[in-house]
C-alpha atoms as a PDB file:
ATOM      1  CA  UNK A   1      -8.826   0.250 -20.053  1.00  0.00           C
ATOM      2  CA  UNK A   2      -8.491   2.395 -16.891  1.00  0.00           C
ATOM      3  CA  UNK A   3      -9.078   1.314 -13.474  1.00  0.00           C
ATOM      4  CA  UNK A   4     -11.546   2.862 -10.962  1.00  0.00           C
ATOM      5  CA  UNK A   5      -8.883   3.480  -7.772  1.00  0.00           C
ATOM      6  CA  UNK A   6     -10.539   4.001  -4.061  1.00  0.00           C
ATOM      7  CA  UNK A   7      -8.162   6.009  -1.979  1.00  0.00           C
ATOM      8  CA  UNK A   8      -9.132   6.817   1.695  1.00  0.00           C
ATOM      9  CA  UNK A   9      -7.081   8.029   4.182  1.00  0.00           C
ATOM     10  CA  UNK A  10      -8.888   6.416   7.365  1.00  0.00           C
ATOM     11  CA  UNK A  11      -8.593   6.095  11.077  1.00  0.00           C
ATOM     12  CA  UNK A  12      -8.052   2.420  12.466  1.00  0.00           C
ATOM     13  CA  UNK A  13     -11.108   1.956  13.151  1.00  0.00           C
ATOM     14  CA  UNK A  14     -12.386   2.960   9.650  1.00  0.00           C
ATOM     15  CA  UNK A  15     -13.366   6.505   9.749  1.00  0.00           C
ATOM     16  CA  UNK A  16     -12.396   9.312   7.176  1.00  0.00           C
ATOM     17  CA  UNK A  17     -13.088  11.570   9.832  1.00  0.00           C
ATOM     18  CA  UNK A  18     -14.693  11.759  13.754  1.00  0.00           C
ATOM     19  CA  UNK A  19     -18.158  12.569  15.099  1.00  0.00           C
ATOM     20  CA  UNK A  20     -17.492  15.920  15.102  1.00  0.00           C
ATOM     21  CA  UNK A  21     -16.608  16.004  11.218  1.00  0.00           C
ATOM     22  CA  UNK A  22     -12.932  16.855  12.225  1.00  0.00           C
ATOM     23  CA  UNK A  23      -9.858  14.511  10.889  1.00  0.00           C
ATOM     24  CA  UNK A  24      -6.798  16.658  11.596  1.00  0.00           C
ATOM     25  CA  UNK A  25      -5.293  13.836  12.934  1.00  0.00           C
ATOM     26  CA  UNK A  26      -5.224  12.569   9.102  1.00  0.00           C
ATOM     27  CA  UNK A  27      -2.550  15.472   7.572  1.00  0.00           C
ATOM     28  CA  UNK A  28       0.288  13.506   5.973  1.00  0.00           C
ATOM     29  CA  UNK A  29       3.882  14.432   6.491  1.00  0.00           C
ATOM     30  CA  UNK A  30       6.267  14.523   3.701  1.00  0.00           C
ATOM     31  CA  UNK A  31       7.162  11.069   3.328  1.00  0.00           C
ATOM     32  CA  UNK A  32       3.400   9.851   3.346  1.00  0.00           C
ATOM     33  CA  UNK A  33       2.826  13.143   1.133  1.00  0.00           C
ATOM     34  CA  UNK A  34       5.475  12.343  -1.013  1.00  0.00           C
ATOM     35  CA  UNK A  35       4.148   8.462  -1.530  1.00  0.00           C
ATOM     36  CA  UNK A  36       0.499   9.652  -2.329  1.00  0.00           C
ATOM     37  CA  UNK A  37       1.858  11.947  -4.909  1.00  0.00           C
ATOM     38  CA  UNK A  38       3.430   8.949  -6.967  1.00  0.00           C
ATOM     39  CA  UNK A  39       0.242   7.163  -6.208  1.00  0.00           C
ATOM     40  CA  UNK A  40      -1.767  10.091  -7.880  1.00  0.00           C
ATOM     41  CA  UNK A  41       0.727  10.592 -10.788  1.00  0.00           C
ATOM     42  CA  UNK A  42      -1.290   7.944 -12.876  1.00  0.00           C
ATOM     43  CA  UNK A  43      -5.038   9.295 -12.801  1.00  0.00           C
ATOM     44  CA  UNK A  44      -5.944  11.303 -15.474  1.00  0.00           C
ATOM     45  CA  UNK A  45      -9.093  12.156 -13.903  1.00  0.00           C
ATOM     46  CA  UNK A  46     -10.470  12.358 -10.224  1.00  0.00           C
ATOM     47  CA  UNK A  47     -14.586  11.114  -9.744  1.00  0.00           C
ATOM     48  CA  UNK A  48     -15.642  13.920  -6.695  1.00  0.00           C
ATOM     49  CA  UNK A  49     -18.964  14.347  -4.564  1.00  0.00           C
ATOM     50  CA  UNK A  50     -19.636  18.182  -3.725  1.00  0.00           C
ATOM     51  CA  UNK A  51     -17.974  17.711  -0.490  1.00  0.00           C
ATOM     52  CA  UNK A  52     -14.363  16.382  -1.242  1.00  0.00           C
ATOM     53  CA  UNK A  53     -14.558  18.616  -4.622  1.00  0.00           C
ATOM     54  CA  UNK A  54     -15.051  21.719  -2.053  1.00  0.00           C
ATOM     55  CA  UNK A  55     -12.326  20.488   0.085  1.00  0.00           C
ATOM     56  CA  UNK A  56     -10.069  19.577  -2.735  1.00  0.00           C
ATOM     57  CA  UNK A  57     -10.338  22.937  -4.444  1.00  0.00           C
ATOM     58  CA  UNK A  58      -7.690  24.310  -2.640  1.00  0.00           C
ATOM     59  CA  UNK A  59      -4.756  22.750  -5.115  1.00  0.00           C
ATOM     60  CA  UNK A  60      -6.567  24.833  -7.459  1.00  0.00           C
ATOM     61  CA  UNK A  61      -4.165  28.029  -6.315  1.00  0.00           C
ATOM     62  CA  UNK A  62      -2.035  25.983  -3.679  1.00  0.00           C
ATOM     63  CA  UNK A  63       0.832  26.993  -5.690  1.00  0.00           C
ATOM     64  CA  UNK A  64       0.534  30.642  -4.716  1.00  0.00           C
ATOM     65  CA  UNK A  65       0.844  29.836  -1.159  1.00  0.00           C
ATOM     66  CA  UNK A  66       3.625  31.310  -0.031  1.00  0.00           C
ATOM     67  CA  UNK A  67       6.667  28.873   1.648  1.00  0.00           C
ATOM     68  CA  UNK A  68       4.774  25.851   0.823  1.00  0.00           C
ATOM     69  CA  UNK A  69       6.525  22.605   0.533  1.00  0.00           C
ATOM     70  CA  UNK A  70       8.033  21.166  -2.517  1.00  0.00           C
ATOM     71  CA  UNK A  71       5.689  17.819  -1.952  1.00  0.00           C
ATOM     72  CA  UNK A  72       2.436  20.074  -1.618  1.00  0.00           C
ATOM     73  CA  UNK A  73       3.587  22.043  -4.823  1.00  0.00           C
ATOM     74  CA  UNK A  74       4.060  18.663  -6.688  1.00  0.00           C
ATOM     75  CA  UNK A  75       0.705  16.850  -5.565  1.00  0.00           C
ATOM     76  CA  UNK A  76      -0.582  20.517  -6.679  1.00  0.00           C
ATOM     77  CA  UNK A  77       0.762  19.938 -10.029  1.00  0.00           C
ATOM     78  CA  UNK A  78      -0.382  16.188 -10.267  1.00  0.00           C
ATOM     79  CA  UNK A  79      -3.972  17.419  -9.379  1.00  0.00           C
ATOM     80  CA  UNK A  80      -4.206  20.204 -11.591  1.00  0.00           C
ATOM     81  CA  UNK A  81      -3.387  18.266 -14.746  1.00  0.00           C
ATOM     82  CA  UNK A  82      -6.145  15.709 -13.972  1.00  0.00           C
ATOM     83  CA  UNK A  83      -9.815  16.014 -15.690  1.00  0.00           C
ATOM     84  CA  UNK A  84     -11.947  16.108 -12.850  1.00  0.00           C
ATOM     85  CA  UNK A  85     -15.945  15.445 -12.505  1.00  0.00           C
ATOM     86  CA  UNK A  86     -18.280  16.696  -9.780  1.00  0.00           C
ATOM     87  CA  UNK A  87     -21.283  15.105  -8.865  1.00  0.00           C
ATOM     88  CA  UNK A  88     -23.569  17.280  -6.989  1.00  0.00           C
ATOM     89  CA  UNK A  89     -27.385  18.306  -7.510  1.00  0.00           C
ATOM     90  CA  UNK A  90     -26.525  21.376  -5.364  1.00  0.00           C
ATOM     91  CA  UNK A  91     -24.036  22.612  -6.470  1.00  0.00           C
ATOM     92  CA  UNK A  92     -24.398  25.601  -8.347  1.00  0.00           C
ATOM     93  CA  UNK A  93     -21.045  25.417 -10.765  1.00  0.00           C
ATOM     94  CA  UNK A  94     -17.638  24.594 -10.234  1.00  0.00           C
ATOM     95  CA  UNK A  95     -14.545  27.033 -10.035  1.00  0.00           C
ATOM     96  CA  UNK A  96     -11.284  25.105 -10.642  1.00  0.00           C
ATOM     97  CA  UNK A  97     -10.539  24.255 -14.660  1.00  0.00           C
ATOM     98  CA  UNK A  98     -10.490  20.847 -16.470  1.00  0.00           C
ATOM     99  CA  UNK A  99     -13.429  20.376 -14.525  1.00  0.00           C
ATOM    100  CA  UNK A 100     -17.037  19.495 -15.437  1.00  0.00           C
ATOM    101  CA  UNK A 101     -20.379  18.821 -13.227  1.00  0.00           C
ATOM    102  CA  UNK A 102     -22.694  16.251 -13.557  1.00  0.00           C
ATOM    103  CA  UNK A 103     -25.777  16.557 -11.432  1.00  0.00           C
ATOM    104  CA  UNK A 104     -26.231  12.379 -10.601  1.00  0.00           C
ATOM    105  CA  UNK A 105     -23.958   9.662 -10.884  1.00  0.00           C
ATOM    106  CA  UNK A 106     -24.536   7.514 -14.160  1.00  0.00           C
ATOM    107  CA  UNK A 107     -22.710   4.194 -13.849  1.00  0.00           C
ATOM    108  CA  UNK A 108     -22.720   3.669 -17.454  1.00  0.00           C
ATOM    109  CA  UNK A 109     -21.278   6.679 -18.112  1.00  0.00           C
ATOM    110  CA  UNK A 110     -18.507   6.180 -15.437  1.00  0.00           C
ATOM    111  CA  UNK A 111     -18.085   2.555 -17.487  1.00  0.00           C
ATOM    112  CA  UNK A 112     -17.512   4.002 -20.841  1.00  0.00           C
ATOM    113  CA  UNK A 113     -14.828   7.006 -19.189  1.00  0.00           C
ATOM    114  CA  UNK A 114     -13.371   3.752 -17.935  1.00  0.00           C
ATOM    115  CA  UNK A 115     -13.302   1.567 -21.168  1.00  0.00           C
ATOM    116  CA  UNK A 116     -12.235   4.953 -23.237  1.00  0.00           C
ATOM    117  CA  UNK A 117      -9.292   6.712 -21.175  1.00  0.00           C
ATOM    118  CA  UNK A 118      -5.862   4.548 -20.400  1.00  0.00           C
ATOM    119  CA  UNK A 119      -4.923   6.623 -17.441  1.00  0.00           C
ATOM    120  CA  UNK A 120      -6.382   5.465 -14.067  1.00  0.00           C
ATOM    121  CA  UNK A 121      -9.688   7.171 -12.438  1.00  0.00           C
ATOM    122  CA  UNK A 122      -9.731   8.288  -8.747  1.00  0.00           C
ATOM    123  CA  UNK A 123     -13.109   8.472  -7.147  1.00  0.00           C
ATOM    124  CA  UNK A 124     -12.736  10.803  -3.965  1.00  0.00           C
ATOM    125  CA  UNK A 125     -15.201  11.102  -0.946  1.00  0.00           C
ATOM    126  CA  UNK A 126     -16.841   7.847   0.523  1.00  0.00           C
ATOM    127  CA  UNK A 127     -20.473   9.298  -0.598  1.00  0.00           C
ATOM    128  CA  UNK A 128     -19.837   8.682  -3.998  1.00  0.00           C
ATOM    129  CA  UNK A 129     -17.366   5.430  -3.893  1.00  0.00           C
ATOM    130  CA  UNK A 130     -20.411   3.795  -2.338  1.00  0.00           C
ATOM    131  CA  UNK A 131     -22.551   3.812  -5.438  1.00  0.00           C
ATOM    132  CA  UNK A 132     -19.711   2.809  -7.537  1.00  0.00           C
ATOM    133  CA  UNK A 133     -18.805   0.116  -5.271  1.00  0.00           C
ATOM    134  CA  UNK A 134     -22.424  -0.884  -5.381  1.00  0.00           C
ATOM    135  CA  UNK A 135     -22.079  -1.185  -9.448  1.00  0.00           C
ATOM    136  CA  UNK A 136     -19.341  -2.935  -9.295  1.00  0.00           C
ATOM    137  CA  UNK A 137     -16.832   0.386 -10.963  1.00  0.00           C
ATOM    138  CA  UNK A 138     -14.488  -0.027  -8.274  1.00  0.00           C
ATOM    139  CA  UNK A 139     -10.798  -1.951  -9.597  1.00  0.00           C
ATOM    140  CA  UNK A 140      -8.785  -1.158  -6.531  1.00  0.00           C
ATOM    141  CA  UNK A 141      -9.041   0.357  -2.892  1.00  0.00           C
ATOM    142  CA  UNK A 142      -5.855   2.064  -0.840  1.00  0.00           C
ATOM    143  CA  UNK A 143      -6.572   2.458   2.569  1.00  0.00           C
ATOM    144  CA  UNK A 144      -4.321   4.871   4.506  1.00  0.00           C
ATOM    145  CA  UNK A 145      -4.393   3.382   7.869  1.00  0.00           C
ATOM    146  CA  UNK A 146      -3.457   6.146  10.577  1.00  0.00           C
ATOM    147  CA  UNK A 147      -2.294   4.941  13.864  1.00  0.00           C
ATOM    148  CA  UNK A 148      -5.789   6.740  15.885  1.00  0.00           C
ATOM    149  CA  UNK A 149      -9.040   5.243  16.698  1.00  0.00           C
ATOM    150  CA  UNK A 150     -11.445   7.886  16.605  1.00  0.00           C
ATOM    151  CA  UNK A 151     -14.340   6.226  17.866  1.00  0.00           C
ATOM    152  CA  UNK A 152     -16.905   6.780  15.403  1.00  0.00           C
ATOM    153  CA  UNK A 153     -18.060   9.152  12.450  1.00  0.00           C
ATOM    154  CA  UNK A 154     -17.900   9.012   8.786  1.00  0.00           C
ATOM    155  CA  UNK A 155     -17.667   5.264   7.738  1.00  0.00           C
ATOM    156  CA  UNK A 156     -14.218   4.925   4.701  1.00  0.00           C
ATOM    157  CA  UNK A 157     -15.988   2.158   3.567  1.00  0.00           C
ATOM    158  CA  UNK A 158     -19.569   1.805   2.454  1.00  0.00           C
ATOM    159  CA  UNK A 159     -22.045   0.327   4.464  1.00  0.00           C
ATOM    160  CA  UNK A 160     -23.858  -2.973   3.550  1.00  0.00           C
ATOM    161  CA  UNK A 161     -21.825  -3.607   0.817  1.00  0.00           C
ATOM    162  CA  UNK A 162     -19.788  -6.735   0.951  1.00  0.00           C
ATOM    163  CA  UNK A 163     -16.560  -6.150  -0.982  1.00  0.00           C
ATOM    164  CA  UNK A 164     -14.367  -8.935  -1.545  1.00  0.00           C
ATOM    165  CA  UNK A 165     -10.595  -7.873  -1.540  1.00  0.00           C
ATOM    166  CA  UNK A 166      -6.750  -9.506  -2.625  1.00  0.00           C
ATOM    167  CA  UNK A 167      -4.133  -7.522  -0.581  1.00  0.00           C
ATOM    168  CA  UNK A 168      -2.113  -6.520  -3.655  1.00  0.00           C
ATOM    169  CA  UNK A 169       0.617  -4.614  -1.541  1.00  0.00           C
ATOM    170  CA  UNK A 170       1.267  -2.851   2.088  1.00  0.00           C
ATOM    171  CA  UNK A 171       3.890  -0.339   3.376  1.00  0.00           C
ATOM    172  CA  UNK A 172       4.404   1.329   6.575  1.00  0.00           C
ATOM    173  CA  UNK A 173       5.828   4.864   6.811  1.00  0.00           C
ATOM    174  CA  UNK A 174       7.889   6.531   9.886  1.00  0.00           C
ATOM    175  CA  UNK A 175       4.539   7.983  11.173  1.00  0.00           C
ATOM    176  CA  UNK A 176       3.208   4.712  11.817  1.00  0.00           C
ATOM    177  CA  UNK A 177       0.468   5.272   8.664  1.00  0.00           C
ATOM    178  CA  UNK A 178       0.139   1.452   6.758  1.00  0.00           C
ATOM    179  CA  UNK A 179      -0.795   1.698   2.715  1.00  0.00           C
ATOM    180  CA  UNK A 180      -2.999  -1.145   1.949  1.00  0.00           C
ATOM    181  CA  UNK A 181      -3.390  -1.366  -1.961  1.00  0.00           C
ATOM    182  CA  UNK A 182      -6.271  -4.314  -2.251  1.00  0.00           C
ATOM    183  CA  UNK A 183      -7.679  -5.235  -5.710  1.00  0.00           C
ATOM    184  CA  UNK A 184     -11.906  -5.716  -6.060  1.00  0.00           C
ATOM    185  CA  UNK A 185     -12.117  -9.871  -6.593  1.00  0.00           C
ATOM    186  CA  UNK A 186     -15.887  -9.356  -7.643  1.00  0.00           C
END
């Protein structure tokens, strides 16, 4: 049985990104890159809202982007051998392969993917994480913790949903970024 992994790279004070809808203050160097990458290695498929599929679409080509690193060509690699699933009632079809779109998020059906597949399941975008916290999907929850408070904006964690959590592991990098891997108790 797979696991349902929560990965948010978030400001101290718990944002994915600031009022203004920027988070540039988020872009990993190599050793953080390099860390995520291993991280990633064991999904088989990635859960995405429109949103983070939009902004993730870019690993789609990234390796025909000349001069770019050897840890942005891997995690390129890693992402483009994952299944991945949109959710979006917008949006009109999807442009990157191994890739299908569902128009609403079925818990049972992310259940089943979960009880069928052995390789792990990201869920992207802190939209979508929120109703599969709210089922009870979620397994585990990495938090990249950046050393910024950004004072408000778009909440890593969902709202009115009280998640109980076992700190599972924790690592700080150079940068001053702390990984905390936490398991779902509930």
């Amino acid at each position: 049985m797979a696991k349902l992994i929560y990965a948010a790279i978030t400001s101290l004070d718990g944002y994915i990104e600031d009022e203004a809808g920027t988070f540039d203050w988020a872009e990993p160097d190599d050793e953080l890159h390099a860390f995520v990458n291993d991280l990633e290695r064991s999904a088989g498929t990635y859960l995405y809202g429109r949103r983070m599929y939009e902004m993730m679409v870019y690993w789609e080509t990234a390796h025909t982007v000349p001069d770019l690193s050897a840890v942005a060509l891997d995690f390129a690699a890693v992402w483009q051998a994952a299944d991945k699933i949109v959710y979006s009632s917008t949006l009109a079809s999807v442009s990157t392969t191994r890739t299908t779109l569902e128009r609403e998020f079925d818990p049972a059906a992310v259940r089943k993917l979960k009880a069928d597949t052995e390789h792990d399941i990201g869920i992207g975008g802190p939209g979508l994480a929120a109703h599969a916290f709210r089922a009870g999907l979620v397994d585990e929850v990495h938090l990249f913790l950046h050393p910024v408070s950004v004072g408000g904006g778009k909440p890593a964690l969902p709202l009115h949903v009280k998640l109980p959590l076992e700190l599972l592991h924790q690592q700080r990098f150079g940068s001053g970024v702390v990984h905390m891997r936490y398991a779902v108790t509930s």
